[in-house]
Protein backbone atom coordinates (compact mmCIF):
# COMPACT_ATOMS: atom_id res chain seq x y z
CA UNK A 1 0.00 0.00 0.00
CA UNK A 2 1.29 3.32 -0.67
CA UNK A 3 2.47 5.97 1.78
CA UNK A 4 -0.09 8.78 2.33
CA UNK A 5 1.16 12.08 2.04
CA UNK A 6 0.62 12.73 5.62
CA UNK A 7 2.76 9.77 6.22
CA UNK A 8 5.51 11.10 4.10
CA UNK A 9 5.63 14.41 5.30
CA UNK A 10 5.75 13.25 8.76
CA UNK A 11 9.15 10.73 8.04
CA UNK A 12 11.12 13.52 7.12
CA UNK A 13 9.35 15.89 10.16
CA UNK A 14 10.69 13.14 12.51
CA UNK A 15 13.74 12.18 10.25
CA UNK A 16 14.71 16.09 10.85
CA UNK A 17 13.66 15.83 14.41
CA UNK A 18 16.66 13.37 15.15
CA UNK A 19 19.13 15.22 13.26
CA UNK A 20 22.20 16.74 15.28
CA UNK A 21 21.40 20.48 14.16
CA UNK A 22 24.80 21.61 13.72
CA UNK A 23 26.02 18.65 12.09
CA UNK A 24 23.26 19.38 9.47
CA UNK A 25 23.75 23.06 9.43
CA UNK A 26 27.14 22.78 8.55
CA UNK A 27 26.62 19.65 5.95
CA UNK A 28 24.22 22.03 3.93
CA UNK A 29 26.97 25.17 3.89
CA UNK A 30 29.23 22.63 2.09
CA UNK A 31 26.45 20.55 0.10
CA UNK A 32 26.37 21.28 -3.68
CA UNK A 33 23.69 18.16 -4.28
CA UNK A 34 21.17 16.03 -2.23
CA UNK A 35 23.45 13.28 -1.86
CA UNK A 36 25.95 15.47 -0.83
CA UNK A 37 23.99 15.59 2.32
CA UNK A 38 23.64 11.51 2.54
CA UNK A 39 27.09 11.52 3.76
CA UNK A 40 26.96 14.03 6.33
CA UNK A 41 23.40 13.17 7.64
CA UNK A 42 22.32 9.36 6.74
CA UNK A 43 19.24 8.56 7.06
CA UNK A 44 17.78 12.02 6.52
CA UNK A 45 19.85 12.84 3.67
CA UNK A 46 18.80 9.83 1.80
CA UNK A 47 15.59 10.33 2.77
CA UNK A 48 15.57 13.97 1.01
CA UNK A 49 17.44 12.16 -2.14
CA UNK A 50 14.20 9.79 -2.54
CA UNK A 51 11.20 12.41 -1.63
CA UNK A 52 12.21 15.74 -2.96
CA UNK A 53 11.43 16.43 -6.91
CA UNK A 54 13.99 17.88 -8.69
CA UNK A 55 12.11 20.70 -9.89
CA UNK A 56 10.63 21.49 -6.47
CA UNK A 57 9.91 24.39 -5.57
CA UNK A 58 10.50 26.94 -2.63
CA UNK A 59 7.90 29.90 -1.76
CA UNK A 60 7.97 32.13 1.35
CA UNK A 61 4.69 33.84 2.01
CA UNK A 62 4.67 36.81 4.74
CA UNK A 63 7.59 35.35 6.82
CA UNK A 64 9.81 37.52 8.90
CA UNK A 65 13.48 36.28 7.21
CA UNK A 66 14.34 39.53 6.21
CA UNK A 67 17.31 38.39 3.63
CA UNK A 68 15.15 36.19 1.99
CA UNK A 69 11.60 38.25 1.29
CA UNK A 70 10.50 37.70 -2.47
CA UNK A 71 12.40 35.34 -2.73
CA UNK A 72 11.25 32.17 -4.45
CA UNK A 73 13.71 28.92 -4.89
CA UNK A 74 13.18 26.33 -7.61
CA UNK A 75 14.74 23.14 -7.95
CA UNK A 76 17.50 20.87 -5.58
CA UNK A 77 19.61 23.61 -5.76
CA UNK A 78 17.25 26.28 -4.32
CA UNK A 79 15.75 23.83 -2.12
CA UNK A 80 19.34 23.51 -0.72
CA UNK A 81 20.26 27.26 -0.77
CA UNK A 82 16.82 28.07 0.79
CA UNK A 83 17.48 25.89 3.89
CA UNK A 84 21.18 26.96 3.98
CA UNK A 85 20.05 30.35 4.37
CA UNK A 86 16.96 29.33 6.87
CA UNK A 87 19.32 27.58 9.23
CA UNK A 88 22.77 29.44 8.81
CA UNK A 89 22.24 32.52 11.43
CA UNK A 90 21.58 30.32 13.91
CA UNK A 91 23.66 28.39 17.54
CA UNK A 92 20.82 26.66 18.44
CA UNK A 93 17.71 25.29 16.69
CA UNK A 94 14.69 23.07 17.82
CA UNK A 95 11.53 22.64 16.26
CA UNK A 96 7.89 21.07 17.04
CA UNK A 97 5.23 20.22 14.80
CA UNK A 98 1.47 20.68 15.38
CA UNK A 99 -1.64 20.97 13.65
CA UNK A 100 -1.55 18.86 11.04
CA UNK A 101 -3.68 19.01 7.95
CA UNK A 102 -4.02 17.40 4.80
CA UNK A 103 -5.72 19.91 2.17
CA UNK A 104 -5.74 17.59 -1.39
CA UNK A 105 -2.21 16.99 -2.56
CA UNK A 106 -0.48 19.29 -0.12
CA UNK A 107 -0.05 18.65 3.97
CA UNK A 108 0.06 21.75 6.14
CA UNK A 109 1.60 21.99 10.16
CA UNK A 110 2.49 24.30 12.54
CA UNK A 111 6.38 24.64 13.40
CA UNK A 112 6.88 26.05 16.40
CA UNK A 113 10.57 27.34 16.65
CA UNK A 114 12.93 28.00 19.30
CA UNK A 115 16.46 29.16 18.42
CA UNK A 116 19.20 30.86 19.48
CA UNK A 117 21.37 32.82 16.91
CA UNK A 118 24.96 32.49 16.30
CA UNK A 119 26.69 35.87 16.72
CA UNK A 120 23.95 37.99 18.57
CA UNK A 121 22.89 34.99 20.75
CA UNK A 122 19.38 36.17 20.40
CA UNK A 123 16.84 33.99 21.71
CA UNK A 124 14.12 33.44 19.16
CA UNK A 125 10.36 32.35 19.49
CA UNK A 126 8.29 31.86 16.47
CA UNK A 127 5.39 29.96 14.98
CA UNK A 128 5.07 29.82 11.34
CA UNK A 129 2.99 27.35 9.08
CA UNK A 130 4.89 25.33 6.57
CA UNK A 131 2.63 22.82 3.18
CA UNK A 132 4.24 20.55 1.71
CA UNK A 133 2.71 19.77 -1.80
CA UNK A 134 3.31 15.96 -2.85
CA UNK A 135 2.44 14.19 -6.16
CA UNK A 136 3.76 10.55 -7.33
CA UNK A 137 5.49 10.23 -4.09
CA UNK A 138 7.83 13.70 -4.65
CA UNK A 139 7.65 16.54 -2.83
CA UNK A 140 7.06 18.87 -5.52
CA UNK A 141 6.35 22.57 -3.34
CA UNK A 142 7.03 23.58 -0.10
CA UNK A 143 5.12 26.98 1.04
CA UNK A 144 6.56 28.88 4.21
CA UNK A 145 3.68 30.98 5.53
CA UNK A 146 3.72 33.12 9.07
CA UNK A 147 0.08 32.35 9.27
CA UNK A 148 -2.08 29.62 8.70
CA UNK A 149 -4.80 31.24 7.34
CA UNK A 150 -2.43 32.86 4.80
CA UNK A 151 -1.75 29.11 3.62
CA UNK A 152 -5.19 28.38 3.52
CA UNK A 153 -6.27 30.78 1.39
CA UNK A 154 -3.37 30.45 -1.17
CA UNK A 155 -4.31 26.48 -1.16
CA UNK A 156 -7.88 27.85 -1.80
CA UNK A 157 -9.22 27.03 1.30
CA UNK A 158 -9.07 30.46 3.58
């Protein structure tokens, strides 16, 4: 039986979840591929390498990373420089996951994030809304969104 999207979306949420942040952090800032990362991170890396289309794509909606506003990523490469940028500034990084929906092809969730940057040592606190869009298996689109109704609404549902 195939894996639902839900299902999917939730391996690599508690793939990610198991990571040693740092270790990953630092494996993206020298990845130039996917596999690069398989390496550096094992299971989670090949994990990525299996799920994530090619030509995915990367859109931030209304979210409050300033050196990456109108911005929009597009295939392994941008999916790689769009999380290398997401995860650089910071020390410390932890992450839960709540809410989850399933809205046709695409699964939506709550992260709730606690970090800690690297130079200021700021202490961060933020909750943002992240859909993952899946056909055949791939993840073709993800969608960063600072609120859930914004997400909604561009899925057609708000």
């Amino acid at each position: 039986m195939p894996e639902s999207n839900i299902e999917l979306v939730r391996r690599l949420t508690d793939s990610f979840g198991e990571l040693d942040f740092k270790r990953f952090r630092d494996a993206l800032a020298e990845a130039d591929s996917l596999d690069d990362l398989i390496d550096s991170t094992g299971a989670f890396g090949q994990l990525l390498s299996e799920v994530i289309d090619p030509e995915i794509e990367v859109h931030l909606h209304d979210i409050h990373a300033a050196s990456m506003v109108g911005h929009n990523f597009r295939g392994e490469r941008g999916f790689l420089e769009f999380w290398r940028n997401w995860l650089e500034p910071w020390e410390e990084y932890s992450v839960e996951f709540t809410r989850w929906e399933e809205i046709g092809d695409t699964v939506l969730y709550a992260l709730e994030i606690d970090a800690r940057g690297r130079g200021s040592g700021a202490e961060v606190n933020d909750r943002i809304t992240q859909a993952w869009t899946i056909h055949d298996g791939k993840v073709t689109r993800l969608g960063m969104y600072a609120r859930r109704r914004t997400a909604r609404a561009d899925l057609g549902h708000g």
